[in-house]
Protein backbone atom coordinates (compact mmCIF):
# COMPACT_ATOMS: atom_id res chain seq x y z
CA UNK A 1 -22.60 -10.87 15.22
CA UNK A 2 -20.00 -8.24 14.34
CA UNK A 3 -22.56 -5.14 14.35
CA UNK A 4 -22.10 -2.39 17.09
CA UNK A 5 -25.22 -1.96 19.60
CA UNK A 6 -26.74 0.52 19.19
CA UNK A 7 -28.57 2.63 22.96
CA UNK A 8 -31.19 5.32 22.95
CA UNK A 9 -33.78 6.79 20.85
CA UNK A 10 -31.90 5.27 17.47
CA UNK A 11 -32.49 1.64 18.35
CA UNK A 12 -35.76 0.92 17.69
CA UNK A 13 -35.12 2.68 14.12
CA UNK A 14 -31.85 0.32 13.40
CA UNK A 15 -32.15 -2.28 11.04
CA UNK A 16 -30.45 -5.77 11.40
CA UNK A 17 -27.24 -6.33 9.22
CA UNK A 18 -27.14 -8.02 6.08
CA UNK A 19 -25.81 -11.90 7.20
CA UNK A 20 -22.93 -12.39 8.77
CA UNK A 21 -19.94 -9.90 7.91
CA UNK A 22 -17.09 -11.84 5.96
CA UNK A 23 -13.51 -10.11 4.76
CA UNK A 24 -11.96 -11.20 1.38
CA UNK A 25 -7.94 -10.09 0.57
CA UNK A 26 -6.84 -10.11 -2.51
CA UNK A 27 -3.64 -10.86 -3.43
CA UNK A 28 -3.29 -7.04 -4.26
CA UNK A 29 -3.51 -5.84 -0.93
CA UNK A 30 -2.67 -8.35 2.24
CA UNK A 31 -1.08 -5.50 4.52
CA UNK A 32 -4.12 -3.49 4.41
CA UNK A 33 -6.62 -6.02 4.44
CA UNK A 34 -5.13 -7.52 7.78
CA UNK A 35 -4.75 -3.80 9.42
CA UNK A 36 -8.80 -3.44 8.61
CA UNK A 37 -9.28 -6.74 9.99
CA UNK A 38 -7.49 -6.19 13.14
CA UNK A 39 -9.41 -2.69 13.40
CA UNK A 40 -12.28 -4.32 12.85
CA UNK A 41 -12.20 -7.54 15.38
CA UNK A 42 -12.69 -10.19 12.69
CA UNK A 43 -10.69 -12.35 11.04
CA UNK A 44 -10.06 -12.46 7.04
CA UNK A 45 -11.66 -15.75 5.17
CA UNK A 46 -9.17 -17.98 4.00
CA UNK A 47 -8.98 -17.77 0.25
CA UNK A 48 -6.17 -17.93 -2.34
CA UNK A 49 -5.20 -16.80 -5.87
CA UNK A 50 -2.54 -18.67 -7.95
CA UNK A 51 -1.00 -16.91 -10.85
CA UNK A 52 -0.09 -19.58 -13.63
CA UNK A 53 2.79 -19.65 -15.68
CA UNK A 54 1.26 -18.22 -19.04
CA UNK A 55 -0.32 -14.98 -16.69
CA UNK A 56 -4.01 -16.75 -15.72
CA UNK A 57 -5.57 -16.32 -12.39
CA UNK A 58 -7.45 -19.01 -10.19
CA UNK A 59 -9.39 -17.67 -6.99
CA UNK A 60 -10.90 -19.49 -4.33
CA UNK A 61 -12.56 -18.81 -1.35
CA UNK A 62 -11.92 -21.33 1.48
CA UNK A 63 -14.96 -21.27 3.69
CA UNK A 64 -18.43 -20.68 3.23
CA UNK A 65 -19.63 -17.93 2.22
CA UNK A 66 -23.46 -18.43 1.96
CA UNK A 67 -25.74 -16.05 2.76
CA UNK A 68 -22.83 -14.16 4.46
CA UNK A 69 -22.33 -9.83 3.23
CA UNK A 70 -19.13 -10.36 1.60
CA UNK A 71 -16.19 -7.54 1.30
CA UNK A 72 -13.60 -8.18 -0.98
CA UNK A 73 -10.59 -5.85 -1.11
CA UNK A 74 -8.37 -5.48 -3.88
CA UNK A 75 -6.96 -2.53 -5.52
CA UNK A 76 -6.18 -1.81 -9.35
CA UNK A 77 -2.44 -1.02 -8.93
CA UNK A 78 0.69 -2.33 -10.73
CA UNK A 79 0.19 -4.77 -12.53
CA UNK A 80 -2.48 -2.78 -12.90
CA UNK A 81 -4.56 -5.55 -15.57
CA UNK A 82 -3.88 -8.71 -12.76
CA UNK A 83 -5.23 -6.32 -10.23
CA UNK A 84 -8.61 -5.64 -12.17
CA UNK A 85 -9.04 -9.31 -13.55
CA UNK A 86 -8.53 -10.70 -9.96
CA UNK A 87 -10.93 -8.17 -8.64
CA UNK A 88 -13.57 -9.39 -10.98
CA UNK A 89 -12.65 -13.14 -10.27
CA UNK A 90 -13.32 -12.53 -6.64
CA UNK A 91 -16.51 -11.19 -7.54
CA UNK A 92 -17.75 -13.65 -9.46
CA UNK A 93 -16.46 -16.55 -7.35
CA UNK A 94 -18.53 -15.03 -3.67
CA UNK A 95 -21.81 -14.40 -6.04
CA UNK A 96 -21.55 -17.92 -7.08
CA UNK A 97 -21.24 -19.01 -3.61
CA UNK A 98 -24.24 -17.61 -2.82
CA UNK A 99 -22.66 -14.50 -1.12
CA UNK A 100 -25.75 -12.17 -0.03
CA UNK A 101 -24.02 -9.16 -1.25
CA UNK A 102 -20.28 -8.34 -2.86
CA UNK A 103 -18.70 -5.15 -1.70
CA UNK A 104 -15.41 -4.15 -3.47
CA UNK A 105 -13.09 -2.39 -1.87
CA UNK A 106 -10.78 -0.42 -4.02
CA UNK A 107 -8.56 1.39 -1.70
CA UNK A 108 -6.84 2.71 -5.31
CA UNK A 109 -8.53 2.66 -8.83
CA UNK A 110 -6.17 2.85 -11.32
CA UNK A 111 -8.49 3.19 -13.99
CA UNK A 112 -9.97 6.43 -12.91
CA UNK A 113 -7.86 8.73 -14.57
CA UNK A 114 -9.35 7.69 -18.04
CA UNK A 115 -12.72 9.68 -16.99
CA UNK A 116 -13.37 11.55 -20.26
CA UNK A 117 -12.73 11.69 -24.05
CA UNK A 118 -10.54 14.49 -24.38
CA UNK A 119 -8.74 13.46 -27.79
CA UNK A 120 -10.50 11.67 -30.34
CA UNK A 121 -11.15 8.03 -30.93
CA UNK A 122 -10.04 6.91 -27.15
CA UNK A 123 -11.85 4.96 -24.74
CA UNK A 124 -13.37 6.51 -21.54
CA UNK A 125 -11.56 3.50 -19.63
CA UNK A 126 -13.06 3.94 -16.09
CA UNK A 127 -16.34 3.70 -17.82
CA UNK A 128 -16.02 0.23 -19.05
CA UNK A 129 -14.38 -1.04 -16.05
CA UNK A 130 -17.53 0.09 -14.26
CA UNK A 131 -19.41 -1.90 -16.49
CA UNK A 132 -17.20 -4.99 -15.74
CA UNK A 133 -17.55 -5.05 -12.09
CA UNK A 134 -21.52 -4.41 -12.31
CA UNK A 135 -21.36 -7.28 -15.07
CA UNK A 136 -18.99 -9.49 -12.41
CA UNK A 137 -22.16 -8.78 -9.83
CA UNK A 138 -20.86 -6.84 -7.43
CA UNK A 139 -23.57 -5.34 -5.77
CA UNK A 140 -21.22 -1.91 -4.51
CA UNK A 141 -17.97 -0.64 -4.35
CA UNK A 142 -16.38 1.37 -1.94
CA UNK A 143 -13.23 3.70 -2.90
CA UNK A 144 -11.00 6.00 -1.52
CA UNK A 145 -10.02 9.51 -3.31
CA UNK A 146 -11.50 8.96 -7.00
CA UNK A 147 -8.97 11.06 -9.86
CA UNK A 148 -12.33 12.47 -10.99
CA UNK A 149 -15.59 12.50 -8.06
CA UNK A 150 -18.25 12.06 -10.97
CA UNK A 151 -17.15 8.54 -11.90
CA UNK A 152 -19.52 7.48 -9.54
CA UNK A 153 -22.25 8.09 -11.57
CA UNK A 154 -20.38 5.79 -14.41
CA UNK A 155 -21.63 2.93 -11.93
CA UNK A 156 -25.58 2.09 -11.66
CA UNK A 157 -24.96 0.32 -8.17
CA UNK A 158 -23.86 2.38 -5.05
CA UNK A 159 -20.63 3.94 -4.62
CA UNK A 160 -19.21 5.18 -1.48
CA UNK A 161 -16.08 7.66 -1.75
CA UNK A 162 -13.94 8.02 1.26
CA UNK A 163 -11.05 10.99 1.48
CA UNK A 164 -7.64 10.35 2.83
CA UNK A 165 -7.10 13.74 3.66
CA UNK A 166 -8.64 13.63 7.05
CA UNK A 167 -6.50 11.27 7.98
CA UNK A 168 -3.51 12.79 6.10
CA UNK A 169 -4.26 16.09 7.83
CA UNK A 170 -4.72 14.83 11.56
CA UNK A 171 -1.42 13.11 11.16
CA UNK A 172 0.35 16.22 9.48
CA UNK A 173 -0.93 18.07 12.75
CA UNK A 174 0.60 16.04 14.66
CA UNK A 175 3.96 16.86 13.40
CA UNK A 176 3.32 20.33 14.70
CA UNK A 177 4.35 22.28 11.32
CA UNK A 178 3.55 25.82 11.44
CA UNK A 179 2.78 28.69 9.87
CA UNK A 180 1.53 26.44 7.04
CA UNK A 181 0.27 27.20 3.73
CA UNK A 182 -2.04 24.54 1.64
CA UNK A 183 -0.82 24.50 -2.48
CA UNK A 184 -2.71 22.81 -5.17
CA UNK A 185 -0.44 21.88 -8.26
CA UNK A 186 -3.07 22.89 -10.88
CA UNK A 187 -6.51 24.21 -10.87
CA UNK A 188 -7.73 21.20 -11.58
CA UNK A 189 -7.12 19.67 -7.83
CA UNK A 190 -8.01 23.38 -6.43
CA UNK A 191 -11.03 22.20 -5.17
CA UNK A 192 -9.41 19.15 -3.07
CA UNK A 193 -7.02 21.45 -1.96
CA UNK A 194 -9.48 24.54 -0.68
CA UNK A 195 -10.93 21.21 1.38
CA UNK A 196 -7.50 20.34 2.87
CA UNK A 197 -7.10 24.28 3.92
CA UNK A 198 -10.16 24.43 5.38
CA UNK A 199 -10.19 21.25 7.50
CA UNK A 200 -6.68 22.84 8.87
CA UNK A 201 -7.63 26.28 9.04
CA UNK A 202 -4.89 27.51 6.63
CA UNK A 203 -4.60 29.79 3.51
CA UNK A 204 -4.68 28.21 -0.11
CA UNK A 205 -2.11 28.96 -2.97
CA UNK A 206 -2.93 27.39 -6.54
CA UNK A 207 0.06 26.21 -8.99
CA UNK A 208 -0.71 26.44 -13.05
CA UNK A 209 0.47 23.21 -15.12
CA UNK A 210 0.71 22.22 -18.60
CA UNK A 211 0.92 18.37 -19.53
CA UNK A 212 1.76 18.01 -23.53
CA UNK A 213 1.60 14.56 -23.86
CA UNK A 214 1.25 11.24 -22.52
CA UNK A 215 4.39 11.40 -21.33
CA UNK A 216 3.67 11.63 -17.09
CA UNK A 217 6.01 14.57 -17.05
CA UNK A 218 4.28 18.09 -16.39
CA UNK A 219 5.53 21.66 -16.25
CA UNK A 220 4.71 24.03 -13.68
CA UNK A 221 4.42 27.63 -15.02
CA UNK A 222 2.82 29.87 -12.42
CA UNK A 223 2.24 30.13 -8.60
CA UNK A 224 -1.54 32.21 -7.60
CA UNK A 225 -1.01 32.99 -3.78
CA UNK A 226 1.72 34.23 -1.66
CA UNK A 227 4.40 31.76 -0.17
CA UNK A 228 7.26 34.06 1.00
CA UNK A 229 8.84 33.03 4.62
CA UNK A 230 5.91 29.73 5.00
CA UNK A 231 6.06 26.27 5.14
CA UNK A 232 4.22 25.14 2.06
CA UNK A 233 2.02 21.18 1.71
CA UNK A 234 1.44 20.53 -1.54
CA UNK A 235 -1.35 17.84 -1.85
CA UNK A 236 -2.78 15.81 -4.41
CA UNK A 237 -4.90 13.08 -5.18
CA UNK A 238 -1.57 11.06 -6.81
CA UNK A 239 2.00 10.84 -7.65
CA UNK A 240 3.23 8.60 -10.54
CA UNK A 241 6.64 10.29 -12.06
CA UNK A 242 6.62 12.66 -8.84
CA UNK A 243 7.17 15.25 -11.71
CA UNK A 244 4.38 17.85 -10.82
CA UNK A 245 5.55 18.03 -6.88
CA UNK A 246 9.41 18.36 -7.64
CA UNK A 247 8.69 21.06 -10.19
CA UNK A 248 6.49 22.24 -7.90
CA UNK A 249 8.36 22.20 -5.22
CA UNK A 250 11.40 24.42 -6.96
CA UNK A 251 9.00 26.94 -8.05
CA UNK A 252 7.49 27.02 -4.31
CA UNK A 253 11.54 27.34 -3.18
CA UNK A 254 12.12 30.00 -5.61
CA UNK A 255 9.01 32.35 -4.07
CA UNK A 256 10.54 32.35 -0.69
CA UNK A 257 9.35 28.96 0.64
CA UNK A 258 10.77 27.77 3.64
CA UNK A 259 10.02 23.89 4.20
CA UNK A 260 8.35 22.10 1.62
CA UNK A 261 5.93 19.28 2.43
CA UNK A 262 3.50 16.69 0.36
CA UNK A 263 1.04 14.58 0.66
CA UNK A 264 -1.20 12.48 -1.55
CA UNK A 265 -3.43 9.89 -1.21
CA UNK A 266 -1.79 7.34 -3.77
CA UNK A 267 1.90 6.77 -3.98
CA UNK A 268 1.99 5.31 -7.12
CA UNK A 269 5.45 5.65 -7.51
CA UNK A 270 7.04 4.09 -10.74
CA UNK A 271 10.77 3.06 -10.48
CA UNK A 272 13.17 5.36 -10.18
CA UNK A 273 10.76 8.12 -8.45
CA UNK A 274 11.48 7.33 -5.09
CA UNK A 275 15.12 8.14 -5.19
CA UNK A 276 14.10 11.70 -7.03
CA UNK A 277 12.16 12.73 -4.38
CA UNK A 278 14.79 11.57 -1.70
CA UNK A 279 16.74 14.27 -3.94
CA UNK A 280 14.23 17.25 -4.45
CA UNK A 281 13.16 20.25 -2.33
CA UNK A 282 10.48 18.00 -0.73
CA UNK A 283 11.32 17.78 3.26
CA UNK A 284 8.63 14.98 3.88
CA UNK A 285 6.26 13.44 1.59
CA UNK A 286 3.03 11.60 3.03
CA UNK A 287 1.39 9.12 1.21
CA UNK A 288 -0.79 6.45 2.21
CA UNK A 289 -1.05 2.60 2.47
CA UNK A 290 -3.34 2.08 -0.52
CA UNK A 291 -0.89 0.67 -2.61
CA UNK A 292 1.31 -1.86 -1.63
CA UNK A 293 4.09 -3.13 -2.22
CA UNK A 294 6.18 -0.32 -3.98
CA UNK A 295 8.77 -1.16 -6.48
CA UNK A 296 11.73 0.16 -4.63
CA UNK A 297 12.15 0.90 -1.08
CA UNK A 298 10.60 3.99 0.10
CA UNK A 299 13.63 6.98 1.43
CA UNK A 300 13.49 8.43 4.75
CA UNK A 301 11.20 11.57 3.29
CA UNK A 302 8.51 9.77 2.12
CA UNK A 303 6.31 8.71 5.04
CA UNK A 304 3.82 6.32 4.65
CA UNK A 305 0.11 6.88 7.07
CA UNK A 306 -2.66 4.17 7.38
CA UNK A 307 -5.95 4.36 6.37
CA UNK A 308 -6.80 1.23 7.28
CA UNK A 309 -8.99 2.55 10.58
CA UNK A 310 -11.01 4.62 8.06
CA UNK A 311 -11.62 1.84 5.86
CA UNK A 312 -12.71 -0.78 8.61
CA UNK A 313 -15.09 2.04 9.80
CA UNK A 314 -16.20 2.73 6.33
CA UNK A 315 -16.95 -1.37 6.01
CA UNK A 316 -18.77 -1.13 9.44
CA UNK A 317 -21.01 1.57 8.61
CA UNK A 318 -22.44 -0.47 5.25
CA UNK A 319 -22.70 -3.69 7.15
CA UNK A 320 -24.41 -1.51 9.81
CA UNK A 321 -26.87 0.37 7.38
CA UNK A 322 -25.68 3.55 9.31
CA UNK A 323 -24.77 6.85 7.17
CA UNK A 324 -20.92 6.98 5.48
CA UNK A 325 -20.99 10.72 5.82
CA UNK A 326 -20.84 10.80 9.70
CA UNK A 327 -17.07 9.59 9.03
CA UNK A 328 -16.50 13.17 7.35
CA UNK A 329 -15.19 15.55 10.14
CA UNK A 330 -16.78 18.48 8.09
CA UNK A 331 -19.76 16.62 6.93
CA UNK A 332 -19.23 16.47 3.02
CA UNK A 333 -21.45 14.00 1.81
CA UNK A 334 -19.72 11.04 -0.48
């Protein structure tokens, strides 16, 4: 019903989709969900989710669901624990409707960042909330921009990654900056930001941090590259504090920058941040719409760029049974 034809030498080697498509918002996402309905042509299934008094959650799905490939989409964001208990709610409400298959759609997964055991006695925490949505029955999640790419493997049912930064990049084109230099923060998102260079044909420059604590607050102590008399994008997979691009951003000003851009797939942005980066040496940050809605109202420099196209694609291509990759400009498999 909602599958694209498909002409040529490829037909007689497609394979019919899985039951009828169906789209699921939660309660974490509505804007998005409805912009990757409307790309897609179909409507979203009437559902609901009531929050009682003492913090519990009741889902429902309105409408049948049997039989049908179901897509639910709901990110992990603030409240961060609501988010992920909803998410597995939804789950386990289509599978018990007799959905043919659960995708979850987690356009932002909070829980990524806790992707190792770096201190003793802590809990790998992305780990055991891949256990939780296998144990809910999803049957695969699709995500966008992961903290940490090998937290796929923490699942043992498919994961499809998608990366903002095609889209990010197209629309930073379009704004017709030039003379444009790429910078990582740290050398831990150098190789992220080597892929943003390269899909705009620009020179890299690599920033050296330190984080002491649990604090969110990191200092920036070095700058690897040249910056003098360029127009700088620092890009990253997230901002919480907005710490690590302001201090970036001085250090950037202080080697001779001249305009200082941003962009990151998740604008996290805890209170307060917004109005610090209305203040910094930041011209224009990009961000996109995976998280929604932000605590306080976003200044004129922080610019906010769907991926909502990218998503509904994404969605298409799994219904489909057609390759994720071909949505890569450069090909990178995720």
């Amino acid at each position: 019903m909602n599958s694209r034809p498909v002409h040529g030498p490829r037909a007689q080697a497609f394979q019919p989709p899985q039951g009828e498509l169906a789209l699921i918002a939660g309660s974490a996402n509505p804007q998005l969900a409805a912009r990757i309905a409307e790309h897609m042509g179909v409507p979203l299934i009437p559902s609901e989710a009531h929050y009682f008094s003492e913090g519990n959650v009741f889902v429902r799905v309105l409408e049948n669901v049997r039989g049908r490939d179901c897509y639910v989409i709901q990110g992990t964001h603030q409240p961060v624990n609501d988010n992920f208990m909803e998410m597995l709610f939804w789950i386990d409400a289509l599978k018990r409707a007799s959905a043919q298959q659960v995708t979850v759609v987690i356009p932002f997964f909070s829980y990524a960042k806790g992707d190792k055991k770096d201190e003793p006695r802590v809990s790998i925490r992305a780990r055991v909330c891949a256990d939780a949505i296998e144990a809910a029955g999803a049957d695969r999640c699709l995500m966008m921009d992961l903290h940490s790419p090998q937290i796929q493997g923490f699942f043992h049912i498919p994961v499809d990654h998608l990366y903002a930064r095609y889209v990010l990049c197209d629309h930073i084109r379009g704004t017709g900056i030039d003379n444009l230099v790429v910078c990582s923060p740290d050398v831990g998102f150098a190789k992220g930001a080597s892929a943003y260079a390269n899909y705009m044909g620009v020179p890299v420059v690599i920033g050296n941090k330190t984080r002491r604590d649990h604090t969110e607050q990191a200092e920036v102590l070095e700058l690897i590259g040249h910056v003098e008399g360029k127009n700088v994008l620092i890009v990253d997979d997230f901002t919480i504090s907005g710490g690590t691009l302001i201090s970036m951003a001085e250090v950037l000003r202080s080697r001779g920058a001249n305009d200082i851009y941003a962009a990151v797939s998740h604008g996290v942005l805890s209170k307060g941040v917004a109005a610090k980066i209305a203040n910094s040496q930041i011209k224009k940050l990009f961000i996109t719409d995976t998280i929604e809605p932000h605590q306080e109202e976003l200044p004129e420099n922080i610019e906010t760029v769907s991926v909502a196209r990218l998503f509904a694609e994404a969605i298409q291509s799994i219904h489909d049974r057609t390759s994720i990759s071909q949505l890569f400009p450069d090909r990178e498999l995720g």
